[in-house]
N, C-alpha and C. Protein backbone atom coordinates (compact mmCIF):
# COMPACT_ATOMS: atom_id res chain seq x y z
N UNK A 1 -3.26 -20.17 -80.01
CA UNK A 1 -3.07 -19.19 -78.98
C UNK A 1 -4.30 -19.11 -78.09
N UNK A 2 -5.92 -18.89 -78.99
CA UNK A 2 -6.58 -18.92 -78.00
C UNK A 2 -6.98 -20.27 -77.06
N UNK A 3 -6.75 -21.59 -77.25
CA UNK A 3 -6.22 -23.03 -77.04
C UNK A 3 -5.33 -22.59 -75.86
N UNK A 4 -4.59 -21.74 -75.80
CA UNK A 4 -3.76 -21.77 -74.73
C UNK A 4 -4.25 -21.42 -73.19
N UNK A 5 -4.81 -20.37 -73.93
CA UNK A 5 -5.75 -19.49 -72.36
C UNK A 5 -7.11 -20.16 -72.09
N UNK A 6 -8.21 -20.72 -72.91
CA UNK A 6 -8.70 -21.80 -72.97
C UNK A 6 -8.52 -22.79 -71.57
N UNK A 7 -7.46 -23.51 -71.76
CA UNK A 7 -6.86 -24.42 -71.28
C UNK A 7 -6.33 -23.98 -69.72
N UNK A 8 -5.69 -23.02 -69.94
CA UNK A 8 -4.81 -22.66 -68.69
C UNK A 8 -5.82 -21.44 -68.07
N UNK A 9 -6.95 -21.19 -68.44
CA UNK A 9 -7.49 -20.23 -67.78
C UNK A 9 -7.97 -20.28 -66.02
N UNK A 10 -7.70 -21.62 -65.24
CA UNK A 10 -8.14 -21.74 -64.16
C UNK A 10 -6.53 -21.32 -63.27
N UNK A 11 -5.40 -22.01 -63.82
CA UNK A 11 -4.47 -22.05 -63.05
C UNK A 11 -4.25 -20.90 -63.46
N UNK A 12 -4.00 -19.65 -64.40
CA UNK A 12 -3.95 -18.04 -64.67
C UNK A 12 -4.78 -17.19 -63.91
N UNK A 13 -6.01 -18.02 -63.94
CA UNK A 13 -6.77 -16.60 -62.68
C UNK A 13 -5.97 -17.51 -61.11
N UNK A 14 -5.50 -18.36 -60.78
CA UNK A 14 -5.40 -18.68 -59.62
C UNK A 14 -4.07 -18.32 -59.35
N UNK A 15 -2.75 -18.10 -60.25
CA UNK A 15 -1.87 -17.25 -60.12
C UNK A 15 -1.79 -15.83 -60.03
N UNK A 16 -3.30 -15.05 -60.68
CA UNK A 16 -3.01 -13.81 -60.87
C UNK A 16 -4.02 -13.47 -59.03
N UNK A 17 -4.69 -14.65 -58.86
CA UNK A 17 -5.41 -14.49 -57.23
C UNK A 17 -4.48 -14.25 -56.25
N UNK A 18 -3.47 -15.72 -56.67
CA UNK A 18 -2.35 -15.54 -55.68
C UNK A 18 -1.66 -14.86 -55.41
N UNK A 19 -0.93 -14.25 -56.67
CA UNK A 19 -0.35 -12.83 -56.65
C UNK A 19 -0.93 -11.64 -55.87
N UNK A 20 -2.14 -11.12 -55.91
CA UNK A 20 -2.85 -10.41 -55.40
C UNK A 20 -2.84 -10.71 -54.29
N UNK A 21 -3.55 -11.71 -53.41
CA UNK A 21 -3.55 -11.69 -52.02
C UNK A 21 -2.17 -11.75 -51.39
N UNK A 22 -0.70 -12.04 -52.28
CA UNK A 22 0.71 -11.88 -51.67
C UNK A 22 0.48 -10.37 -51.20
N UNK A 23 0.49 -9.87 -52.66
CA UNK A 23 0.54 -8.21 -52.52
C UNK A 23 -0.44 -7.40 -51.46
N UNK A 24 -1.32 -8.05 -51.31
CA UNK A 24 -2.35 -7.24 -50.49
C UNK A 24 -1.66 -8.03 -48.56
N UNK A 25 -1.29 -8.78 -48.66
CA UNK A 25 -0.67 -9.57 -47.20
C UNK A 25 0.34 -8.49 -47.23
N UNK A 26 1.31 -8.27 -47.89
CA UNK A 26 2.49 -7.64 -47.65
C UNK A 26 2.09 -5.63 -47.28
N UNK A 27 1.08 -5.21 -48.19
CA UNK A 27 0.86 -4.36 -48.03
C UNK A 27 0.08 -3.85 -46.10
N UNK A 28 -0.34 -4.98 -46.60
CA UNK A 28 -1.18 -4.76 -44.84
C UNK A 28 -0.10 -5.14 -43.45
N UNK A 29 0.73 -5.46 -43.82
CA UNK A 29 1.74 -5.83 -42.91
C UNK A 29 2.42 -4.92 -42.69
N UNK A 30 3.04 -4.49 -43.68
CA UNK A 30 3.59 -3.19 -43.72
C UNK A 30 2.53 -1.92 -42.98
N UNK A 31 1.47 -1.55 -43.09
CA UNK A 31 1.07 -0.95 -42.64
C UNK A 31 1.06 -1.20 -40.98
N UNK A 32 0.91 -2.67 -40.65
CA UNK A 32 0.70 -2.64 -39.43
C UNK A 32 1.89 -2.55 -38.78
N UNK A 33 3.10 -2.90 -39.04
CA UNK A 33 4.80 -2.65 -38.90
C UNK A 33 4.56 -1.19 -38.62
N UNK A 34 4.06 0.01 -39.40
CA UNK A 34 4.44 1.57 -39.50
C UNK A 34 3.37 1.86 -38.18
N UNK A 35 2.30 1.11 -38.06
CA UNK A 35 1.30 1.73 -36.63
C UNK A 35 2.09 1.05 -35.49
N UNK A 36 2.90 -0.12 -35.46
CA UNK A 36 3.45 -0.54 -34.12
C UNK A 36 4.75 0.36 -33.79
N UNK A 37 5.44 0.75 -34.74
CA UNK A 37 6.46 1.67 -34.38
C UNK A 37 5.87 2.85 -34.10
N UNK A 38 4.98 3.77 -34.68
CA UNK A 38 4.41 4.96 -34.33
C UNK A 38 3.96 4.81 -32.97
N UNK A 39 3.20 3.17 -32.52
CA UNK A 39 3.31 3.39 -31.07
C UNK A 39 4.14 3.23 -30.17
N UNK A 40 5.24 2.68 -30.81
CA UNK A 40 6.52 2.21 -29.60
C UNK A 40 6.88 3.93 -29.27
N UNK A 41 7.02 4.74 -30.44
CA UNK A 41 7.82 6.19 -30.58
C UNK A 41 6.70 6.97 -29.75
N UNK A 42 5.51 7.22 -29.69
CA UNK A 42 4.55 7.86 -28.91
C UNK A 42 4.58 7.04 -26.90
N UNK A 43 4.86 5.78 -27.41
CA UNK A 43 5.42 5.36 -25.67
C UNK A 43 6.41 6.25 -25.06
N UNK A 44 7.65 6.79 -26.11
CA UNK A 44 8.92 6.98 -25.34
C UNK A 44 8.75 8.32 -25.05
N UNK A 45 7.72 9.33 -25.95
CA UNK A 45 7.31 10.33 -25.50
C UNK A 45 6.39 10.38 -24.27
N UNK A 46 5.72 9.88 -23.95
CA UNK A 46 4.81 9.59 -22.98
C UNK A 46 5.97 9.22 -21.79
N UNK A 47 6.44 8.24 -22.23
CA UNK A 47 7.76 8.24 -20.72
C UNK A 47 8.17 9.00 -20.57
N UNK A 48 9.46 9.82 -21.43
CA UNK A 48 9.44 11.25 -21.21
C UNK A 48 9.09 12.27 -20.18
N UNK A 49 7.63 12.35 -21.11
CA UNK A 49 7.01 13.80 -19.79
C UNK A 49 6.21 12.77 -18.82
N UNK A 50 6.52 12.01 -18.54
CA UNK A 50 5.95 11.12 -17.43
C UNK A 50 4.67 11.06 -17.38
N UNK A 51 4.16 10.77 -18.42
CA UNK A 51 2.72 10.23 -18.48
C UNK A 51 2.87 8.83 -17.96
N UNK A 52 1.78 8.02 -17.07
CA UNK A 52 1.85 6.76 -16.40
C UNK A 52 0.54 6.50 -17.21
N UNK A 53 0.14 5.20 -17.16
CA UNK A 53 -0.66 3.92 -17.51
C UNK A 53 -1.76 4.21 -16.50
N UNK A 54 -1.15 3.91 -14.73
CA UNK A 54 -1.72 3.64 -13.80
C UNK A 54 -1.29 4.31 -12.57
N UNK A 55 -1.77 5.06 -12.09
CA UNK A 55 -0.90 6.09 -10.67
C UNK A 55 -0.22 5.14 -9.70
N UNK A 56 -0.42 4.39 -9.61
CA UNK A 56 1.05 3.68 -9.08
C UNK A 56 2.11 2.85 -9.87
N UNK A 57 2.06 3.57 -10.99
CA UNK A 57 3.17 2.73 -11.98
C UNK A 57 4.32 4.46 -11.38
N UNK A 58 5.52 3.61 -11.66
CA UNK A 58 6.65 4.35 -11.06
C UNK A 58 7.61 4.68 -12.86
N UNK A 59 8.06 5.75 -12.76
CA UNK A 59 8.87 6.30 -13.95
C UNK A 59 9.69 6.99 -13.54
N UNK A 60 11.20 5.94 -13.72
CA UNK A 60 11.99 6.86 -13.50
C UNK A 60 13.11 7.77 -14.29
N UNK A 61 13.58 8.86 -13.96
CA UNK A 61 14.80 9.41 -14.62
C UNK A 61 15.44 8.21 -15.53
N UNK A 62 15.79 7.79 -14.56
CA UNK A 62 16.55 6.67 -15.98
C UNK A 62 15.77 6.44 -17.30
N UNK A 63 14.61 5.53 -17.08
CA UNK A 63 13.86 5.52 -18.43
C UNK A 63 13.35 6.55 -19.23
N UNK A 64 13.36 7.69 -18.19
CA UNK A 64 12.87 8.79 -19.08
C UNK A 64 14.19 9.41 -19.87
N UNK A 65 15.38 9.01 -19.69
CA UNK A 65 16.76 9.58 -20.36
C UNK A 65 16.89 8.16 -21.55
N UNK A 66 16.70 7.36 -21.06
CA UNK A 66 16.59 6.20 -21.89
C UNK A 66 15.60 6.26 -23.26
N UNK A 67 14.56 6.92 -22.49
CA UNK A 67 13.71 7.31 -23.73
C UNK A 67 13.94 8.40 -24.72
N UNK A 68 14.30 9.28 -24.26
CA UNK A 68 14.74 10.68 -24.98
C UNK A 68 15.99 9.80 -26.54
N UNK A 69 16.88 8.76 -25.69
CA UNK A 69 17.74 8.75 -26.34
C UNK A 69 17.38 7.91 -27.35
N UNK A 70 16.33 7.01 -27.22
CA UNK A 70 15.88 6.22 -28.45
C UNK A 70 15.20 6.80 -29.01
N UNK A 71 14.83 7.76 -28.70
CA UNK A 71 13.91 8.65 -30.19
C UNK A 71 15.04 8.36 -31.18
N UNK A 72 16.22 8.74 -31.06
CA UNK A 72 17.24 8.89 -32.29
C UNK A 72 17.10 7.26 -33.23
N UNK A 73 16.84 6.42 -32.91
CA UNK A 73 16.11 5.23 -33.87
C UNK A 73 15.12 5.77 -34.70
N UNK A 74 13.95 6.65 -34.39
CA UNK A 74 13.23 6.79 -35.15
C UNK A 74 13.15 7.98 -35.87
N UNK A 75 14.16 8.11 -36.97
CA UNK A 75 14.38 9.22 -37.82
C UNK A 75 13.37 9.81 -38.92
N UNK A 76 12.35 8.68 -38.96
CA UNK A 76 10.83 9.40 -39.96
C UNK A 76 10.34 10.49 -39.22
N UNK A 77 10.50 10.35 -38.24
CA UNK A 77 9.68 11.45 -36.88
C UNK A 77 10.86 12.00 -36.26
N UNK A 78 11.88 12.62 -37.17
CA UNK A 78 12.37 13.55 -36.41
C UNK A 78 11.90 15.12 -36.04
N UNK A 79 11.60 15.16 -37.53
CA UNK A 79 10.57 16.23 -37.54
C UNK A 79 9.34 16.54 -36.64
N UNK A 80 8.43 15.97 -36.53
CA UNK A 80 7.97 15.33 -35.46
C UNK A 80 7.91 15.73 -34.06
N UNK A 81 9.54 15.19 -33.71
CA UNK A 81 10.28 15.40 -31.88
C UNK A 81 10.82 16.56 -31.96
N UNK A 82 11.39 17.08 -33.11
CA UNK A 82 11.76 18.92 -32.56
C UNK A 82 10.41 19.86 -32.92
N UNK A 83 9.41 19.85 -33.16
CA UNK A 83 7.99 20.03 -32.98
C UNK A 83 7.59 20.32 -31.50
N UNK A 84 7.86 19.03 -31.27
CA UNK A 84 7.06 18.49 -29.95
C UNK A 84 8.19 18.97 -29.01
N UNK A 85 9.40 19.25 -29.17
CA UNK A 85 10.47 19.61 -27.97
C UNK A 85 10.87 21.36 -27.25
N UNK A 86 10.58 21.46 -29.10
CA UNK A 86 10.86 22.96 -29.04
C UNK A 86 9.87 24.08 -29.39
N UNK A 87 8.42 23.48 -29.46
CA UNK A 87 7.07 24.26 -29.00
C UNK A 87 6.83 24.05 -27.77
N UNK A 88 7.45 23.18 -26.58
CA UNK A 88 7.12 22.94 -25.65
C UNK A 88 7.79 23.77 -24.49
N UNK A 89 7.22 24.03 -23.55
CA UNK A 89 8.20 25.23 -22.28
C UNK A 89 8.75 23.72 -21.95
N UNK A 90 9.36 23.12 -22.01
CA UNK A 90 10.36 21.69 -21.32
C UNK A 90 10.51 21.93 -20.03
N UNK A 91 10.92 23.49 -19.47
CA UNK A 91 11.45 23.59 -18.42
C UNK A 91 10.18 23.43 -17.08
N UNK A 92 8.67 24.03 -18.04
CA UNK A 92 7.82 23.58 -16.97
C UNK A 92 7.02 22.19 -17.07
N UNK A 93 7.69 20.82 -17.65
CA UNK A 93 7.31 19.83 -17.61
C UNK A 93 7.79 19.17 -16.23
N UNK A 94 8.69 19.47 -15.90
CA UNK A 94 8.56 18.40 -14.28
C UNK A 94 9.16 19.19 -13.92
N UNK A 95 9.83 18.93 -12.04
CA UNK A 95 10.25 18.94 -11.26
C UNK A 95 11.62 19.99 -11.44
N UNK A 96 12.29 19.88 -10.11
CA UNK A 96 13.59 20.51 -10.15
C UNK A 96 14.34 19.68 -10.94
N UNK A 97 14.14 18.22 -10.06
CA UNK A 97 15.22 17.28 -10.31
C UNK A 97 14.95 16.68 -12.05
N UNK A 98 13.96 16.42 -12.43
CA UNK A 98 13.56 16.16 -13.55
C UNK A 98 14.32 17.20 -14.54
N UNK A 99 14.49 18.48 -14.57
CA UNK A 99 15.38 19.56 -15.03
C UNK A 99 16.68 19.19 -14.59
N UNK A 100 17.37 18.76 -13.78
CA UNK A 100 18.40 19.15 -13.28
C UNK A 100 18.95 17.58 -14.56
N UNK A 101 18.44 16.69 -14.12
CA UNK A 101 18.55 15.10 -14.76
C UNK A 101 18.13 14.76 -16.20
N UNK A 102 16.97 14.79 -16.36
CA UNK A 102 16.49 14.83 -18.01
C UNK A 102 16.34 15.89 -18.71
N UNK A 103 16.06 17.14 -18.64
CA UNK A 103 16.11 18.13 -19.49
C UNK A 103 17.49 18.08 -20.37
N UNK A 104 18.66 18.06 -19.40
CA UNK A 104 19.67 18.23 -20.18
C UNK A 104 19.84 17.06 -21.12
N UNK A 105 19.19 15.81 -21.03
CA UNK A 105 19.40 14.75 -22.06
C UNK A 105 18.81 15.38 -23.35
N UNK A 106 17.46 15.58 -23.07
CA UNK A 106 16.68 16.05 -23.96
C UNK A 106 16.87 17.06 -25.20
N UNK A 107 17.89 17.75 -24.71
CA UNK A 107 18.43 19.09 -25.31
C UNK A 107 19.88 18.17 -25.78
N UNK A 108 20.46 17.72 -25.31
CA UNK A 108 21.32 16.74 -26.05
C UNK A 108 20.59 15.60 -27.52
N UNK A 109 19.66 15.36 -27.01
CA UNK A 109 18.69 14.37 -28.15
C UNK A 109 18.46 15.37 -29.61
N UNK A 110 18.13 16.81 -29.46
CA UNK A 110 17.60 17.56 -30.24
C UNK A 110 18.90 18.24 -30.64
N UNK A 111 19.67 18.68 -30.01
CA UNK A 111 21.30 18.83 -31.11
C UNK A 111 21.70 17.16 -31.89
N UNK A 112 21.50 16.37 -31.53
CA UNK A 112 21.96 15.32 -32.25
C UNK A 112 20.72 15.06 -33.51
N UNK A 113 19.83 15.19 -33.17
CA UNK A 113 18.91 15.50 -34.28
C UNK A 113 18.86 16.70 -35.37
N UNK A 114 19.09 17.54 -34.69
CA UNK A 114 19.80 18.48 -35.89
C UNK A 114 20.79 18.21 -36.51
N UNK A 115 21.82 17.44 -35.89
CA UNK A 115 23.10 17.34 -36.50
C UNK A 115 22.82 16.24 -37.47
């Protein structure tokens, strides 16, 4: 028996290496998977209340209804978006038209999230 480990002791630590750096690759991947979605989901908020990049980048209603509605993909953070929807006055985030056009999505996004 001890003849065995003896013998095989190079290819045993180099399986139990390999194993380890699988596990530690997968773990770190995964982590970086959960920070690229946390930023895709913090983009669609930012579109939303029309935060821009660059003052002549253009945002429109559309993407900002577009965005509201893909929050519903990201259900870890639902909790999260009715936080952020319904501590917020919504009504004094933009415009007339911005109310008249996206608010009501928005309030559609957060009943479907409750539901």
């Amino acid at each position: 028996m001890n003849d065995f480990f003896l013998n095989n002791l190079v290819p045993l630590t180099g399986i139990v290496g390999g194993l380890f750096a699988v596990f530690k690759w997968i773990d770190t991947r995964k982590r970086q998977l959960k920070n690229e979605r946390y930023d895709k989901y913090t983009k669609l908020i930012k579109t939303i209340s029309g935060s821009k990049a660059n003052k002549d980048e253009i945002i429109t209603f559309t993407e900002q209804i577009a965005s509201a509605w893909l929050l519903l993909e990201y259900k870890e953070y639902y909790n999260l978006t009715l936080k952020i929807f319904e501590n917020t006055s919504l009504e004094e985030m933009g415009n007339e038209n911005w109310n008249k056009f996206v608010l009501p999505e928005i309030k559609r996004v957060i009943e479907e999230i409750k539901n």
